[in-house]
C-alpha atoms as a PDB file:
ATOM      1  CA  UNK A   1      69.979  92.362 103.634  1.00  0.00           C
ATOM      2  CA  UNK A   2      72.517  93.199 100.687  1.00  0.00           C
ATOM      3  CA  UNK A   3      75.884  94.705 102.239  1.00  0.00           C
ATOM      4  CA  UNK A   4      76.848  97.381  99.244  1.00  0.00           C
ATOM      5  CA  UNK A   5      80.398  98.316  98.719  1.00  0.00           C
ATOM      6  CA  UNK A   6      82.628 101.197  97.361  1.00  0.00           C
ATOM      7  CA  UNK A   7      86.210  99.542  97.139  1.00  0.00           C
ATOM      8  CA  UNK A   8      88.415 101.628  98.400  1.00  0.00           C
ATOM      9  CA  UNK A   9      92.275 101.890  97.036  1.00  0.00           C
ATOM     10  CA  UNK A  10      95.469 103.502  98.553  1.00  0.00           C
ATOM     11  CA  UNK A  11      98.620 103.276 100.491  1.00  0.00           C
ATOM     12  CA  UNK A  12      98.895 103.003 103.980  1.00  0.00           C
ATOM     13  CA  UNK A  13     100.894 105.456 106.241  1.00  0.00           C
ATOM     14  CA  UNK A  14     101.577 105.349 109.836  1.00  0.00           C
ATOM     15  CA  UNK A  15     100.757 108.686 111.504  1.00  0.00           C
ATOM     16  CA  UNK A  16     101.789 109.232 114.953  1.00  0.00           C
ATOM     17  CA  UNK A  17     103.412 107.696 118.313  1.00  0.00           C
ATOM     18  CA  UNK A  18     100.688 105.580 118.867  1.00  0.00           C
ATOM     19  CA  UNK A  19     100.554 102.758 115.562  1.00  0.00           C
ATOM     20  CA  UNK A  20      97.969 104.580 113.750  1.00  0.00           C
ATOM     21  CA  UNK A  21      97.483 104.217 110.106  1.00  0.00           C
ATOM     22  CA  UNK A  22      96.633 107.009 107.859  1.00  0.00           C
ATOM     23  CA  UNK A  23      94.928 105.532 104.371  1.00  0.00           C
ATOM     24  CA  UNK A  24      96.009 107.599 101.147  1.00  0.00           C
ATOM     25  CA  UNK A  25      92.849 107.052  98.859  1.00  0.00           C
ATOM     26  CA  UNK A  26      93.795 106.660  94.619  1.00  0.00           C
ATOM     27  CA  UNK A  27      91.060 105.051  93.569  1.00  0.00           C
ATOM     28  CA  UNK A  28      87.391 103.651  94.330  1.00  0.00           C
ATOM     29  CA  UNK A  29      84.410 101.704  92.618  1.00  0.00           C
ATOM     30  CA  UNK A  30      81.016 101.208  93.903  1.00  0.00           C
ATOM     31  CA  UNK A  31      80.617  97.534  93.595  1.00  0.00           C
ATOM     32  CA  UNK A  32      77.305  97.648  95.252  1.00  0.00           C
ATOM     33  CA  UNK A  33      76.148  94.212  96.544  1.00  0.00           C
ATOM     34  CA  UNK A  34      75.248  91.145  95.056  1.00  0.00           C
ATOM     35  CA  UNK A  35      78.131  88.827  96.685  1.00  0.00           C
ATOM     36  CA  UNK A  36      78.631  85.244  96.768  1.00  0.00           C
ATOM     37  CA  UNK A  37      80.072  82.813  99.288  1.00  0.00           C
ATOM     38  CA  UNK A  38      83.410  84.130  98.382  1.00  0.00           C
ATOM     39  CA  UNK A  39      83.384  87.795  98.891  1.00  0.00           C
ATOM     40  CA  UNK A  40      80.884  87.315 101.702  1.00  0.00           C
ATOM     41  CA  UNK A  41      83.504  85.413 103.923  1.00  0.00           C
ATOM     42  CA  UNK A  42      85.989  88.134 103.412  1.00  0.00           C
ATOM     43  CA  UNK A  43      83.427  90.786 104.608  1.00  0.00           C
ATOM     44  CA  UNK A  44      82.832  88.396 107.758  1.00  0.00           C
ATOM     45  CA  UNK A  45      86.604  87.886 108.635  1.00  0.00           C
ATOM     46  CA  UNK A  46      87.115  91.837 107.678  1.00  0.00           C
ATOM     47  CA  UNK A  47      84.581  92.692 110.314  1.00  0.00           C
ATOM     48  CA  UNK A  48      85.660  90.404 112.899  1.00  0.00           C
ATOM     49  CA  UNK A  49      86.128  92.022 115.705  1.00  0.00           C
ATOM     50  CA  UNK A  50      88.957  89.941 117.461  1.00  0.00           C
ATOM     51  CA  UNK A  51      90.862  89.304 114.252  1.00  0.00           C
ATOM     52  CA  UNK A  52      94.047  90.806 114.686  1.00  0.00           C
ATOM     53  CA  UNK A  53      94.932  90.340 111.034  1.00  0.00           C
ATOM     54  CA  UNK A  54      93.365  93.159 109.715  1.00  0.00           C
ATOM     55  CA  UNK A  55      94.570  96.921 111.411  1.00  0.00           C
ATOM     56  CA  UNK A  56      91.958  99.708 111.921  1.00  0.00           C
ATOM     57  CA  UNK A  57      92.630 102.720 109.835  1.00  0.00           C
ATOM     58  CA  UNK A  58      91.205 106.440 108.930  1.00  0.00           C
ATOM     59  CA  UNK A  59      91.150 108.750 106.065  1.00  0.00           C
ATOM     60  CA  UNK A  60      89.783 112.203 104.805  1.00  0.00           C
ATOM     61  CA  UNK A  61      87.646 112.982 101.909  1.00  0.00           C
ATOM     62  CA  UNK A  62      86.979 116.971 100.934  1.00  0.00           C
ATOM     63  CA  UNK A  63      87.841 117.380 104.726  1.00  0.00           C
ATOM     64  CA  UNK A  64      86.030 115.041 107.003  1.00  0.00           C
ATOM     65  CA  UNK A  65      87.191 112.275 108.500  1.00  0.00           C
ATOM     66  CA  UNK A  66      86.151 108.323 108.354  1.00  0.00           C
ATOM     67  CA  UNK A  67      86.918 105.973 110.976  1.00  0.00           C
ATOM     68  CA  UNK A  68      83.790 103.888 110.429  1.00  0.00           C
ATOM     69  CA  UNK A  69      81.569 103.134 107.367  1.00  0.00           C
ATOM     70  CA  UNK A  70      77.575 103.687 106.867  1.00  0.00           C
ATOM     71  CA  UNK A  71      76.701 100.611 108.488  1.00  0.00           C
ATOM     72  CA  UNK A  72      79.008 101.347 111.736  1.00  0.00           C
ATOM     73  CA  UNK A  73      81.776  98.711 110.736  1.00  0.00           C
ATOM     74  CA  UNK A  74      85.843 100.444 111.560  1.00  0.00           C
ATOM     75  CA  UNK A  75      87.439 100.583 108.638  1.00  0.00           C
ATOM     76  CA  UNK A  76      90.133  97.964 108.167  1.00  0.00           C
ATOM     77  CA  UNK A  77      93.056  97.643 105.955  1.00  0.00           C
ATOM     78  CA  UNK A  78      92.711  94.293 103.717  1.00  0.00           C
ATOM     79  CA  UNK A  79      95.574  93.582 101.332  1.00  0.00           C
ATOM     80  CA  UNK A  80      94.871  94.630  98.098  1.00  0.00           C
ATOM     81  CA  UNK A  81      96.204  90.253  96.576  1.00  0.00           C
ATOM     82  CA  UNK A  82      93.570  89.527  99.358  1.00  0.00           C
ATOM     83  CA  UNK A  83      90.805  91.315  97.946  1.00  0.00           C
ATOM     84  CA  UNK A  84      91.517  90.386  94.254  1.00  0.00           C
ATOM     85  CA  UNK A  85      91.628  86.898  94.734  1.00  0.00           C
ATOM     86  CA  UNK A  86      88.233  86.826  96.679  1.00  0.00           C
ATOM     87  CA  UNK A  87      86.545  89.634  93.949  1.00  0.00           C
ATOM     88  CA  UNK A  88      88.158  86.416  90.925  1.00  0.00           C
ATOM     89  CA  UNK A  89      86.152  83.672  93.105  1.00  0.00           C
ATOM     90  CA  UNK A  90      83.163  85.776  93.554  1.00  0.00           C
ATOM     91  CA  UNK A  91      83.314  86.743  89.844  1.00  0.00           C
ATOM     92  CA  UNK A  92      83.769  83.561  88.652  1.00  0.00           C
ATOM     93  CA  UNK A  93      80.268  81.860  90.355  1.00  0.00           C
ATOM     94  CA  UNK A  94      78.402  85.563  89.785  1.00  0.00           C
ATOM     95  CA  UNK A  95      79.981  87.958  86.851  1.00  0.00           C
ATOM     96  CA  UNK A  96      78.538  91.233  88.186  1.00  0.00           C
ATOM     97  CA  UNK A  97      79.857  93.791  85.740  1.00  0.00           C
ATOM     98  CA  UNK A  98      81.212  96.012  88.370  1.00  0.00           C
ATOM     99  CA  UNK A  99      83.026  93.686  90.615  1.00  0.00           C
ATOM    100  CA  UNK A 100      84.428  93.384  86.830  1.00  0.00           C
ATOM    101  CA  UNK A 101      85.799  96.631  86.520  1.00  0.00           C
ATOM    102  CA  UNK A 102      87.115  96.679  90.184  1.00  0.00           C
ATOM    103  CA  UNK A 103      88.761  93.534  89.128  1.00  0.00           C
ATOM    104  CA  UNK A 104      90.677  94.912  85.857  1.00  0.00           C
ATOM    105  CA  UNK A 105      91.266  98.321  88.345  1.00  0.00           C
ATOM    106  CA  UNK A 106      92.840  96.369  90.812  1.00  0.00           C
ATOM    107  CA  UNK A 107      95.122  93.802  88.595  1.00  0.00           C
ATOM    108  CA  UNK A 108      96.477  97.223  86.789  1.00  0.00           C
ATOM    109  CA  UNK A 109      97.214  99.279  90.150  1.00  0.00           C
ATOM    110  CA  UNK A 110      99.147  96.169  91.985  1.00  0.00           C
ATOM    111  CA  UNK A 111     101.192  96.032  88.686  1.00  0.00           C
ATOM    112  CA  UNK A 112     102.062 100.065  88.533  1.00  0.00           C
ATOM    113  CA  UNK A 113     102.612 100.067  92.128  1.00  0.00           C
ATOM    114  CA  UNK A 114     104.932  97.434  92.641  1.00  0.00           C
ATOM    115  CA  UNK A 115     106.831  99.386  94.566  1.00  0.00           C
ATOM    116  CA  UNK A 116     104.414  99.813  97.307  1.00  0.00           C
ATOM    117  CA  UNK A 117     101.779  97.594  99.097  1.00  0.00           C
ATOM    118  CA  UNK A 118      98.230  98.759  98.060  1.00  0.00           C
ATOM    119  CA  UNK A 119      95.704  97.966 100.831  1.00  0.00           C
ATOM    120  CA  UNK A 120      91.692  97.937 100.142  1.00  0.00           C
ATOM    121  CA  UNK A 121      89.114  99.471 102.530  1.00  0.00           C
ATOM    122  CA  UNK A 122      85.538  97.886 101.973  1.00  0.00           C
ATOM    123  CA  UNK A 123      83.315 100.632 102.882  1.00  0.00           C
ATOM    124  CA  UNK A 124      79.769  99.767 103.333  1.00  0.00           C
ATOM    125  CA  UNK A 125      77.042 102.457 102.297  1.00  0.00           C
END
């Protein structure tokens, strides 16, 4: 089964008492499926559910709120270097020409946000 992707871009904010993290959306691509061994074993150690590394998180689009993607997977916070260098290695054994553009979208928001940590949320549809 082919696991398709919209990359997700943003900030991360906590909201709350309780460590909760709000996810300020910028920017998204589709990059569908297609994946090789490198991309693939970030999608399995995203999903894991007793990693620790990765916090759950939420955000709204045009209202309505995600916690969880189309297949049922939380959404988790990935650092945007993270994400990058796995999208390079996947890139490099299979140049998909979107996972090319998310690539070149990515490199040029980490640079104008150096002031602030981007995060990635790999939302399955």
């Amino acid at each position: 089964m082919e696991y398709d992707i919209n990359l997700i871009i943003g900030t991360r904010h906590e909201q709350g008492d309780k460590i909760k993290f709000y996810f300020r959306q910028y920017a998204s691509v589709d990059i569908m499926g297609g994946f090789s061994e490198e991309m693939s074993k970030l999608l399995v150690k995203v999903h894991n559910k007793k990693s620790r590394k990765y916090s759950n998180t939420f955000f709204y689009r045009e209202d309505k709120l995600f916690k969880v993607d189309n297949y049922g997977d939380k959404l988790r916070l990935v650092p945007a270097e993270e994400v990058l260098e796995s999208m390079i290695a996947n890139y490099k054994e299979e140049p998909y020409k979107m996972l090319g553009v998310a690539i070149s979208l990515l490199e040029n928001m980490i640079k104008a946000f150096n002031f602030k940590k981007l995060y990635c949320v790999l939302y399955g549809h």
